[in-house]
Protein backbone atom coordinates (compact mmCIF):
# COMPACT_ATOMS: atom_id res chain seq x y z
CA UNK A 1 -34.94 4.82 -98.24
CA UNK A 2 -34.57 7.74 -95.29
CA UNK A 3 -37.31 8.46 -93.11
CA UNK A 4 -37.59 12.09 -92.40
CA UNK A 5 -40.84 13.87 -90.32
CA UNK A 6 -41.49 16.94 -89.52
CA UNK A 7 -42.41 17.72 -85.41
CA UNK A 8 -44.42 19.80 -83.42
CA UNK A 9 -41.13 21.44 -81.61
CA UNK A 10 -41.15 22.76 -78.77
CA UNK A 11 -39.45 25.95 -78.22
CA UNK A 12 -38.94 29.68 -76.49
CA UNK A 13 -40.45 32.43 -77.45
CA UNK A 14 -38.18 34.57 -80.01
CA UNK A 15 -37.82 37.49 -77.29
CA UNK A 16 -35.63 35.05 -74.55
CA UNK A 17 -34.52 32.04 -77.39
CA UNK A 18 -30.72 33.41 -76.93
CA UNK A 19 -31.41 33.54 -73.25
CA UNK A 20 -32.47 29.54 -73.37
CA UNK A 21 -30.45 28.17 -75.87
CA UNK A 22 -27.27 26.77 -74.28
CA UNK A 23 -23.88 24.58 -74.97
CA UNK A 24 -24.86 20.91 -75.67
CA UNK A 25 -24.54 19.22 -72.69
CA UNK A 26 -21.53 16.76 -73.63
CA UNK A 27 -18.51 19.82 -74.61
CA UNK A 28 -19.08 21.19 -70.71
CA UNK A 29 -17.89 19.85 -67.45
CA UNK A 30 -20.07 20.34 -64.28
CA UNK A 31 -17.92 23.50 -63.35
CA UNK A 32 -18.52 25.35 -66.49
CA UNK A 33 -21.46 24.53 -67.21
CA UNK A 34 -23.02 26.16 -63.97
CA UNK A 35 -20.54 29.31 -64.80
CA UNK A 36 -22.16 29.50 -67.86
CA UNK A 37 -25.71 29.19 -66.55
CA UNK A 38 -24.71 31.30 -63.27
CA UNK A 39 -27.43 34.25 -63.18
CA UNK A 40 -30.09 32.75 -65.67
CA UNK A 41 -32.57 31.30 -64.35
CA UNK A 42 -33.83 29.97 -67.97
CA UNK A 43 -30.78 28.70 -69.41
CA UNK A 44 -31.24 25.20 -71.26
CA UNK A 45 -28.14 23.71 -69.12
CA UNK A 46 -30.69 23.87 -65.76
CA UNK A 47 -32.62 20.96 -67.72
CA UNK A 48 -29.28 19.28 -69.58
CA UNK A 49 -27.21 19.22 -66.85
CA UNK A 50 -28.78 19.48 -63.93
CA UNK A 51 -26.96 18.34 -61.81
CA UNK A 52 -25.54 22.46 -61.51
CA UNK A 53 -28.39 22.72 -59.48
CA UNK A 54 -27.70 20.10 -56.77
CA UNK A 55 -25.17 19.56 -54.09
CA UNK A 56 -21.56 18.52 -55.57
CA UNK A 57 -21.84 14.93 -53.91
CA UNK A 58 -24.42 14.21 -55.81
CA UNK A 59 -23.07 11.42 -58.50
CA UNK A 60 -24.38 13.14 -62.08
CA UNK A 61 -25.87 9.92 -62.97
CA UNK A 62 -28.34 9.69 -59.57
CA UNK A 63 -31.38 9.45 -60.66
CA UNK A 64 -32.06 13.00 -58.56
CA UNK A 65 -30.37 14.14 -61.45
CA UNK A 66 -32.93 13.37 -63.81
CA UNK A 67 -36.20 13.98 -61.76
CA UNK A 68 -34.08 17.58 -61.42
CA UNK A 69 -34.33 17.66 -65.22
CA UNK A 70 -37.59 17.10 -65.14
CA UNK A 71 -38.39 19.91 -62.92
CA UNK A 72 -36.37 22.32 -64.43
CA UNK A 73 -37.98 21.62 -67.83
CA UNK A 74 -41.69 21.65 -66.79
CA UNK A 75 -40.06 24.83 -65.20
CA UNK A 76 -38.63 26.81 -68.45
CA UNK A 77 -41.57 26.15 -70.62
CA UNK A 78 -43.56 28.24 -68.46
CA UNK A 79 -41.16 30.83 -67.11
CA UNK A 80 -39.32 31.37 -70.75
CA UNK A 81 -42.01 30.58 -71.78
CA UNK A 82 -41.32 27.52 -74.43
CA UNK A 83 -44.75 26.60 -76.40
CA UNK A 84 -45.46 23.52 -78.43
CA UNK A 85 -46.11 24.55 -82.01
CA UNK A 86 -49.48 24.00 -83.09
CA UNK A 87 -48.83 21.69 -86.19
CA UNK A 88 -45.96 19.62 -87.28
CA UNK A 89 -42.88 21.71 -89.06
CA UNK A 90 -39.61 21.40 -90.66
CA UNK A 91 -37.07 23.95 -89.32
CA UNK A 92 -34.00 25.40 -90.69
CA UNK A 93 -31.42 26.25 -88.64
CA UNK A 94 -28.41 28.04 -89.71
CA UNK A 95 -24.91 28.33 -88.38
CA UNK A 96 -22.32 31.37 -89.25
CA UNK A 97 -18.58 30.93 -87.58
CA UNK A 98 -16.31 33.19 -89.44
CA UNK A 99 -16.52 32.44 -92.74
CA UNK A 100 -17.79 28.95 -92.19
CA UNK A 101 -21.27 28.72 -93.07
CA UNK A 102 -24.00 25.43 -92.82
CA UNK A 103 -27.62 24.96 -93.25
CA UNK A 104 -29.64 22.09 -92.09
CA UNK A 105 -33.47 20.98 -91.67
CA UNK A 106 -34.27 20.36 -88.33
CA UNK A 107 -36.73 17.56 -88.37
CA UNK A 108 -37.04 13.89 -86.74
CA UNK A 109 -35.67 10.40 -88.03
CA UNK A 110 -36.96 7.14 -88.05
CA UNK A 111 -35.37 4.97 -84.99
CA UNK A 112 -35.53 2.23 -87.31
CA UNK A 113 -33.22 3.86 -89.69
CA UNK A 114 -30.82 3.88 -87.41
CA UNK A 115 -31.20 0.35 -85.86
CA UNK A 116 -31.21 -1.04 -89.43
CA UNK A 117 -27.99 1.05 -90.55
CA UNK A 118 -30.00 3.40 -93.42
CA UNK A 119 -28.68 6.16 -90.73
CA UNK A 120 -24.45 5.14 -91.08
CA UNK A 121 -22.62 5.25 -87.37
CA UNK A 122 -18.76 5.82 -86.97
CA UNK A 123 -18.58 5.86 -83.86
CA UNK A 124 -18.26 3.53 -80.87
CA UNK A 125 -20.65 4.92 -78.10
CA UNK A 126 -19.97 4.12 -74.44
CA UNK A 127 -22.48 2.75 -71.80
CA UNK A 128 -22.20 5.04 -69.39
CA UNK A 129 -23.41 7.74 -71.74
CA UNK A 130 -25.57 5.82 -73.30
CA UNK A 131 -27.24 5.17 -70.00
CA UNK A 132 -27.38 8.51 -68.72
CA UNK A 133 -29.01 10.50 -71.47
CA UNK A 134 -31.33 7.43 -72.24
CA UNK A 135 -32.45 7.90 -68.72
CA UNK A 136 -32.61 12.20 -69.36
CA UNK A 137 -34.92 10.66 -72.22
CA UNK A 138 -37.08 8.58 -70.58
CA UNK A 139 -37.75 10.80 -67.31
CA UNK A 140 -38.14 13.91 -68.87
CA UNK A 141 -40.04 12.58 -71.95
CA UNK A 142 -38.17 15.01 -74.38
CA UNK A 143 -35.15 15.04 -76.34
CA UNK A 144 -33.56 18.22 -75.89
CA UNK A 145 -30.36 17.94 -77.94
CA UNK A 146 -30.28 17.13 -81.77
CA UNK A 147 -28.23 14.66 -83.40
CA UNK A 148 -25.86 16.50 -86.07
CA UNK A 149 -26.30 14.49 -89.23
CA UNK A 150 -25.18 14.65 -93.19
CA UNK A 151 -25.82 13.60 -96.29
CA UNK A 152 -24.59 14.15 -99.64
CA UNK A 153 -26.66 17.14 -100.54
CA UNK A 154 -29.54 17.44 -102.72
CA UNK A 155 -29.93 20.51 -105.54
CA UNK A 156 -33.78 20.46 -104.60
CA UNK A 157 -33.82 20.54 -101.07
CA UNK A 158 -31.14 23.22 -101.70
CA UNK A 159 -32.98 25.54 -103.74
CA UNK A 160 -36.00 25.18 -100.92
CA UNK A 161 -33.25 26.04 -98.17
CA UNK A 162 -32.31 29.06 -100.19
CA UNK A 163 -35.75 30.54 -101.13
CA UNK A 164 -36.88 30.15 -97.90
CA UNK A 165 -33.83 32.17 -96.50
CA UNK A 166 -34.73 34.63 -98.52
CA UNK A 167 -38.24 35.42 -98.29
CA UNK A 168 -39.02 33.90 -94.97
CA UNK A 169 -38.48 35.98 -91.87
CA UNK A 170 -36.19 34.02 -88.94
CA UNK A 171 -38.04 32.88 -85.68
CA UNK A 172 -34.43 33.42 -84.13
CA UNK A 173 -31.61 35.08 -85.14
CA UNK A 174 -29.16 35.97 -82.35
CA UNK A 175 -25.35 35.97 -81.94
CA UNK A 176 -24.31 34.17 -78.94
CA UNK A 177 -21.02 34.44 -76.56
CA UNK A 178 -18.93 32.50 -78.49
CA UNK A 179 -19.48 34.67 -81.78
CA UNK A 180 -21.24 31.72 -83.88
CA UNK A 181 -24.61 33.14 -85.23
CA UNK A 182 -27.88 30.43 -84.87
CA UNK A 183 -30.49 31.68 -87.16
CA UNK A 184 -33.92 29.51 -87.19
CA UNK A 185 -36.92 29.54 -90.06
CA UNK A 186 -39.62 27.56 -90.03
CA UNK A 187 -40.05 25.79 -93.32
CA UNK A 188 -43.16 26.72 -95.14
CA UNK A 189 -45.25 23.47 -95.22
CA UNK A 190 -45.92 23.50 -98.89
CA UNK A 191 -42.45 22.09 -99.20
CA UNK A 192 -43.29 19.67 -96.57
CA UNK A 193 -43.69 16.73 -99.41
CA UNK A 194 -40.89 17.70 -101.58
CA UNK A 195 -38.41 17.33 -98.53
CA UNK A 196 -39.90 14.20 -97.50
CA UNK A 197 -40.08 12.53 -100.94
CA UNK A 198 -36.45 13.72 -101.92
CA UNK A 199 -34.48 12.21 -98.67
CA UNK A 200 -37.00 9.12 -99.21
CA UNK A 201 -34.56 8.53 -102.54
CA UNK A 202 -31.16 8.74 -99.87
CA UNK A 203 -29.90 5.58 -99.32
CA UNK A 204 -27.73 6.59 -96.31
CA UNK A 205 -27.65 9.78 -93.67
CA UNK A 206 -24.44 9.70 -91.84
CA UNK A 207 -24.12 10.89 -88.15
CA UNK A 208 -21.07 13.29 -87.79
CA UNK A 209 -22.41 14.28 -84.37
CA UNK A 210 -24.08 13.01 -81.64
CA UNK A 211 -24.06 9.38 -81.51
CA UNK A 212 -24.52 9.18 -77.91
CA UNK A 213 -27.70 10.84 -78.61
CA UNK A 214 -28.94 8.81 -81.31
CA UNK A 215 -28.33 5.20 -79.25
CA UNK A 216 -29.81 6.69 -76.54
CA UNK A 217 -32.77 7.62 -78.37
CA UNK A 218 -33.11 4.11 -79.79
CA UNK A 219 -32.78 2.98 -76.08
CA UNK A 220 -34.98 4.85 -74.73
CA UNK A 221 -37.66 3.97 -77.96
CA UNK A 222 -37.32 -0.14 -76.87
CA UNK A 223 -37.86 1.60 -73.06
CA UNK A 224 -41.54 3.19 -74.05
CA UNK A 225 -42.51 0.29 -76.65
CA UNK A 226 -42.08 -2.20 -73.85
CA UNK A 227 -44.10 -0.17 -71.46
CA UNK A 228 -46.42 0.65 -74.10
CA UNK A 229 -49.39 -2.03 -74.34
CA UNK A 230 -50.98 -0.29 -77.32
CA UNK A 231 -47.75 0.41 -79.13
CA UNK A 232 -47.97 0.94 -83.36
CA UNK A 233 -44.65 2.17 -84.17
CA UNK A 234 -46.12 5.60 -84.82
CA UNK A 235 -45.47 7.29 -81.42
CA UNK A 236 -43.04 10.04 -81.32
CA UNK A 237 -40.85 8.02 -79.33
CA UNK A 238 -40.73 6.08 -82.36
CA UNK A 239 -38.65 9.13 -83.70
CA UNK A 240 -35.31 11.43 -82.88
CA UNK A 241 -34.59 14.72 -83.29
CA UNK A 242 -31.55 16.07 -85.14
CA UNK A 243 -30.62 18.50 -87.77
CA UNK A 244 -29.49 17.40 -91.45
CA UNK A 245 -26.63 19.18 -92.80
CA UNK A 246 -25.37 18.85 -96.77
CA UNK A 247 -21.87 17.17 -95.97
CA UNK A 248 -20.20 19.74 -98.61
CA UNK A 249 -21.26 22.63 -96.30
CA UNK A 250 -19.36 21.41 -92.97
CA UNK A 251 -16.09 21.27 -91.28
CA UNK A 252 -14.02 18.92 -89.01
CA UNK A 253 -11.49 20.39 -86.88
CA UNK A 254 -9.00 18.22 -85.36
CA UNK A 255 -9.38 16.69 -81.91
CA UNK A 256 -6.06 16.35 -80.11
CA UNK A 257 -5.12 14.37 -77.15
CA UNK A 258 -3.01 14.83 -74.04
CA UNK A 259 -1.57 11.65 -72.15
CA UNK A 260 -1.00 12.43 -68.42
CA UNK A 261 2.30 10.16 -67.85
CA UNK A 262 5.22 8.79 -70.09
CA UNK A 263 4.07 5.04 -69.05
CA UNK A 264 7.79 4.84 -66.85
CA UNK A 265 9.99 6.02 -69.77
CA UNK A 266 12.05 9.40 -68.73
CA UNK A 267 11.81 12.06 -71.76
CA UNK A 268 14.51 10.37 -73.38
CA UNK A 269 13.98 7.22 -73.45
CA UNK A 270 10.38 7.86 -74.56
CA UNK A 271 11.68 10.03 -77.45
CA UNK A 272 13.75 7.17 -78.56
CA UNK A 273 11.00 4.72 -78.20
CA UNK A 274 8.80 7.30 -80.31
CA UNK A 275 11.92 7.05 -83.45
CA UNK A 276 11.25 3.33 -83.67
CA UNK A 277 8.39 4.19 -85.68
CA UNK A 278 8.53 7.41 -86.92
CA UNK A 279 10.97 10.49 -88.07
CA UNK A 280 10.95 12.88 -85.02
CA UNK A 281 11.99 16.54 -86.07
CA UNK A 282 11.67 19.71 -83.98
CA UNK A 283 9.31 22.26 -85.45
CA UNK A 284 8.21 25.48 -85.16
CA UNK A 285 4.34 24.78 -86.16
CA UNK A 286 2.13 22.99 -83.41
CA UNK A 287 -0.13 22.18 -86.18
CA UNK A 288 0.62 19.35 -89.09
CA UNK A 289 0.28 20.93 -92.47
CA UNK A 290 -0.78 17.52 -93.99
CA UNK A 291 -2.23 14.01 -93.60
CA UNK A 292 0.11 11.63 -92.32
CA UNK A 293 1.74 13.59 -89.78
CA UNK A 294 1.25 14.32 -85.63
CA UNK A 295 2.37 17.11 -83.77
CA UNK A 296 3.80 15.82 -80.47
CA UNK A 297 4.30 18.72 -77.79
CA UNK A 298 7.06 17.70 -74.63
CA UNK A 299 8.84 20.00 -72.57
CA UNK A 300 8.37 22.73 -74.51
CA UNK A 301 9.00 21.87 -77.72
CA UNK A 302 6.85 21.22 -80.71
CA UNK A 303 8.25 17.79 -82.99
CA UNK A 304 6.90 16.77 -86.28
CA UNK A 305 6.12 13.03 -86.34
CA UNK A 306 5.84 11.24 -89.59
CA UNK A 307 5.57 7.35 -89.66
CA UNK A 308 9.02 5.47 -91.01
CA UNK A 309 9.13 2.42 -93.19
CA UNK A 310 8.19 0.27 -89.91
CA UNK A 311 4.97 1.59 -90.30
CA UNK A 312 2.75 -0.67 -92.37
CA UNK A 313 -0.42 0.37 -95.07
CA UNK A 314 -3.24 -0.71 -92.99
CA UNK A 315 -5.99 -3.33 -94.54
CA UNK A 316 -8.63 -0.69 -93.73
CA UNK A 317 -9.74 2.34 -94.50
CA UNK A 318 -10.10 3.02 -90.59
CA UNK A 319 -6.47 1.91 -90.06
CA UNK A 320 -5.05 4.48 -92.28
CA UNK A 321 -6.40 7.38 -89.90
CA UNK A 322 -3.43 9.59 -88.46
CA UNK A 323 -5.61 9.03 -85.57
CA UNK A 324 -5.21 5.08 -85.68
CA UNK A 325 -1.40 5.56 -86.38
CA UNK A 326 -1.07 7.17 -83.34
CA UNK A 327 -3.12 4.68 -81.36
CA UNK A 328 -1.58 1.56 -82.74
CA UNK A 329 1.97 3.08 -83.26
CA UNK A 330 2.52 4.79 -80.08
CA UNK A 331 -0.24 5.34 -77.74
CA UNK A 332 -0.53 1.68 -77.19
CA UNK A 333 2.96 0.59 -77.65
CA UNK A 334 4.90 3.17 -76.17
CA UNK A 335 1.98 4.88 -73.59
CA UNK A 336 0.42 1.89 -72.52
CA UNK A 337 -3.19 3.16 -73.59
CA UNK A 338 -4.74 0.07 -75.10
CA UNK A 339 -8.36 1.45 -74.94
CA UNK A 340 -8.92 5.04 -75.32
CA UNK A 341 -12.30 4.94 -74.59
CA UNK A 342 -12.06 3.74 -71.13
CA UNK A 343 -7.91 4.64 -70.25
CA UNK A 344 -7.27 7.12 -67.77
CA UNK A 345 -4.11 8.16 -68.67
CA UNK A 346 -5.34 9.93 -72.06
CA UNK A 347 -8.01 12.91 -73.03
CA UNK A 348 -9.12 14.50 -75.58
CA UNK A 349 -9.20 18.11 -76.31
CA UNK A 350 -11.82 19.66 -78.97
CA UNK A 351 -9.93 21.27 -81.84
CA UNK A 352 -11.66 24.79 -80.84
CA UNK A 353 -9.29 25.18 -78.14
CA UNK A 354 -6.47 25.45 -80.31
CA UNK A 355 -2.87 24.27 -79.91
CA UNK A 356 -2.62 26.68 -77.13
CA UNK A 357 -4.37 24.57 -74.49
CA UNK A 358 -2.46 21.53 -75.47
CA UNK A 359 0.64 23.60 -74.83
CA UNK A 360 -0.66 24.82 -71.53
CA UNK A 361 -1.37 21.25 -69.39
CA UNK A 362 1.96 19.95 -70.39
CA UNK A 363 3.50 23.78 -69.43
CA UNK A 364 1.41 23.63 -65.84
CA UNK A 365 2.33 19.97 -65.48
CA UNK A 366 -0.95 18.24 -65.74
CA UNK A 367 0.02 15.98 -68.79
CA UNK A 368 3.16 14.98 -69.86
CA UNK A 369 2.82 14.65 -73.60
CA UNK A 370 0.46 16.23 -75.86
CA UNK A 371 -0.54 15.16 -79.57
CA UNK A 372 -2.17 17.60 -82.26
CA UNK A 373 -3.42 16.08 -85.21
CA UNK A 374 -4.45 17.18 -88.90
CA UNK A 375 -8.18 16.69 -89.50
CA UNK A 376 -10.39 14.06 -90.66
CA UNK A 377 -12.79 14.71 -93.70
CA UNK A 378 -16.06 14.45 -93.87
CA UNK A 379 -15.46 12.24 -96.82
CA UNK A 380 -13.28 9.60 -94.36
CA UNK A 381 -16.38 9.68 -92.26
CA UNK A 382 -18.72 8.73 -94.90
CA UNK A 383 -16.14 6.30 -96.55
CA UNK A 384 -15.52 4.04 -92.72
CA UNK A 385 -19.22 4.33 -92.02
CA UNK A 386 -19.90 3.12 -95.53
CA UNK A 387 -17.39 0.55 -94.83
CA UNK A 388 -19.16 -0.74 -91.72
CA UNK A 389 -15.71 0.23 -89.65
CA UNK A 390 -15.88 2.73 -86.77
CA UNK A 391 -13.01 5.63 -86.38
CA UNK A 392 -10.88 5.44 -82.91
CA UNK A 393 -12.97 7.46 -80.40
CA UNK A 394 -12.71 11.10 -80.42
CA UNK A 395 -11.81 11.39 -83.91
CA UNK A 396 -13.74 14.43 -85.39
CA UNK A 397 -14.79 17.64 -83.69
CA UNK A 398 -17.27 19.77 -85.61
CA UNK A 399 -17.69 23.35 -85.82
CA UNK A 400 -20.40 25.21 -85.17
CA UNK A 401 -22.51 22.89 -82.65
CA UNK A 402 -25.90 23.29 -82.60
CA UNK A 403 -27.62 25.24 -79.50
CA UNK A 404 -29.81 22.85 -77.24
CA UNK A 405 -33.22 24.25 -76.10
CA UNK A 406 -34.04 25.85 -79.47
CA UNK A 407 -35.93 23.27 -81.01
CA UNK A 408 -37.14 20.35 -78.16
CA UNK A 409 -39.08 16.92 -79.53
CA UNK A 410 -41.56 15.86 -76.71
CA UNK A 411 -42.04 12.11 -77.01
């Protein structure tokens, strides 16, 4: 049984909202993120990331950082101006990319959900980010970034999305710089029981985005309730914000890696290392046309990797990932990279940047190999979370993100 609320959000008014709304805070480095807030004053990155703000020494995670955030917010909701609704509503917000289309309801979930696994994980998170946005929670008092989750949708809840679409007019509807279109309704509250009565009958919600945020949301919950001598479970605090998409609406793109040395081997020896367990063939398309197959860029030239008979059905469902394949039949053996999530000899590049980019840092010499990958499906990420197992990190990029700053939950 899924807890679902709706929130008095807080948010800008319609005339500046594509002036506020920003990047979420986690697919930016420091650099562009202040080139993308250079010039406006009001962009949402001043209260996400601002650090952009202060001198370069200043470590990201200094707790300047966060007072900053503070500032900046208290700042933008009266310069914008952002205003607390009134009464407590579900939004929907809509996404357009090309012909990819998604609509979810923008609400808040129950923090015991996700402690108690009714909202699925397939992730790994990592302290460090769990520390620093639990502390962006905590200081400013708001969550300013939704967690992106799914479910396996629900006709009635549909046919409320679609009527309301129809008749309603948008709070926002703007195009921003990288041509996805964020369109916002609020949701009239007469449907307010049938959405909350409907999820109540989901046994799972499944995060596809945003795990950081959610643990840090939890963290930051245990934070407040300890602090909190008259604590009932009912505070806002209590709750997260995030956005709940039908998982037959959305799209994974792939997320690649690059690996910045050959772990000793010249370009030879590393390609021979690479045949011990799998077919290497020189190919024309950067991009694998299948499951069970990696794209491996080296001095300029695209191969086509597919695993040989050395490489064994795995007792998982996580194991047979491409993305596991790689890990456990090259990056580790042959690279050295035994933990992805904290190696420095491996990143990860979102699949919006195309095969191009990959192509580029090997080209200009800042990594030596480069690995494109065919996608995950949302149905792999409901199967491993269903199966309690988590996907190697950096496994699934979705496309279109959400905006931060449109919708804000104060706790």
């Amino acid at each position: 049984m899924a807890v679902i609320r709706p929130f008095n959000a807080v948010r800008p008014d319609p005339e500046v909202a594509h002036l506020v709304a920003s990047v979420p805070y986690d697919v930016v480095n420091r650099r562009e993120a202040a080139e993308l807030a250079k010039g406006n004053p009001i962009n949402f990155l001043r209260v996400t990331r601002s650090e952009i703000e202060l001198d370069e020494k200043v470590d990201p995670y200094d707790k300047k950082v966060y007072e900053k955030a503070k500032e900046n917010y208290e700042r933008l909701k009266k310069e914008a101006p952002m205003l607390q609704d009134e009464n407590p509503h579900f939004y929907l917000y809509k996404l357009v990319w090309g012909e990819q289309e998604q609509v979810g309801i923008a609400a808040t979930f129950s923090v015991e959900d996700y402690n108690n696994d009714i909202i699925m994980k397939h992730e790994k998170t990592r302290k460090v980010k769990e520390d620093d946005r639990t502390n962006h929670i905590v200081t400013t008092k708001a969550q300013t970034g939704a967690v992106f989750l799914t479910y396996k949708g629900v006709e009635k809840i549909n046919e409320v999305v679609n009527k309301t679409m129809k008749e309603q007019e948008p709070l926002y509807n703007f195009t921003a710089n990288d041509s996805v279109t964020h369109t916002v309704w609020v949701l009239p509250d007469e449907y307010n029981e049938l959405i909350v009565s409907e999820i109540a009958n989901v046994d799972k919600l499944y995060i596809a985005d945003g795990h950081h945020r959610a643990a840090s949301a939890a963290r930051a919950q245990k934070v407040m309730a300890e602090k909190n001598k008259n604590h009932t479970g009912e505070e806002e605090y209590n709750y997260f914000l995030a956005v709940l998409f039908p998982a037959e609406q959305l799209k994974i793109l792939p997320y690649n890696r690059v690996v910045f040395d050959l772990n000793g081997n010249t370009e030879e020896q590393f390609l021979e290392k690479v045949k011990q367990n799998f077919t290497v063939e020189p190919t024309e398309n950067p991009s694998p046309a299948e499951r069970i197959s990696i794209g491996m860029y080296l001095n300029k030239q695209w191969y086509l990797l597919k695993p040989n008979e050395n490489v064994k059905e795995g007792k998982t469902v996580g194991e047979n990932l491409d993305v596991s394949i790689l890990q456990n039949y090259l990056l580790n053996p042959v690279l050295g990279i035994e933990d992805p999530r904290t190696s420095d000899k491996i990143d990860f590049i979102g699949g919006i940047r195309g095969t191009e980019e990959l192509e580029r840092l090997v080209n200009e010499g800042k990594a030596a190999v480069a690995f494109s990958m065919y996608p995950v499906s949302v149905d792999d990420l409901i199967n491993i979370s269903n199966a309690g197992e988590t996907m190697p990190p950096k496994s699934t990029w979705f496309e279109p993100k959400l905006r931060d700053g449109l919708l804000v939950h104060e706790i």
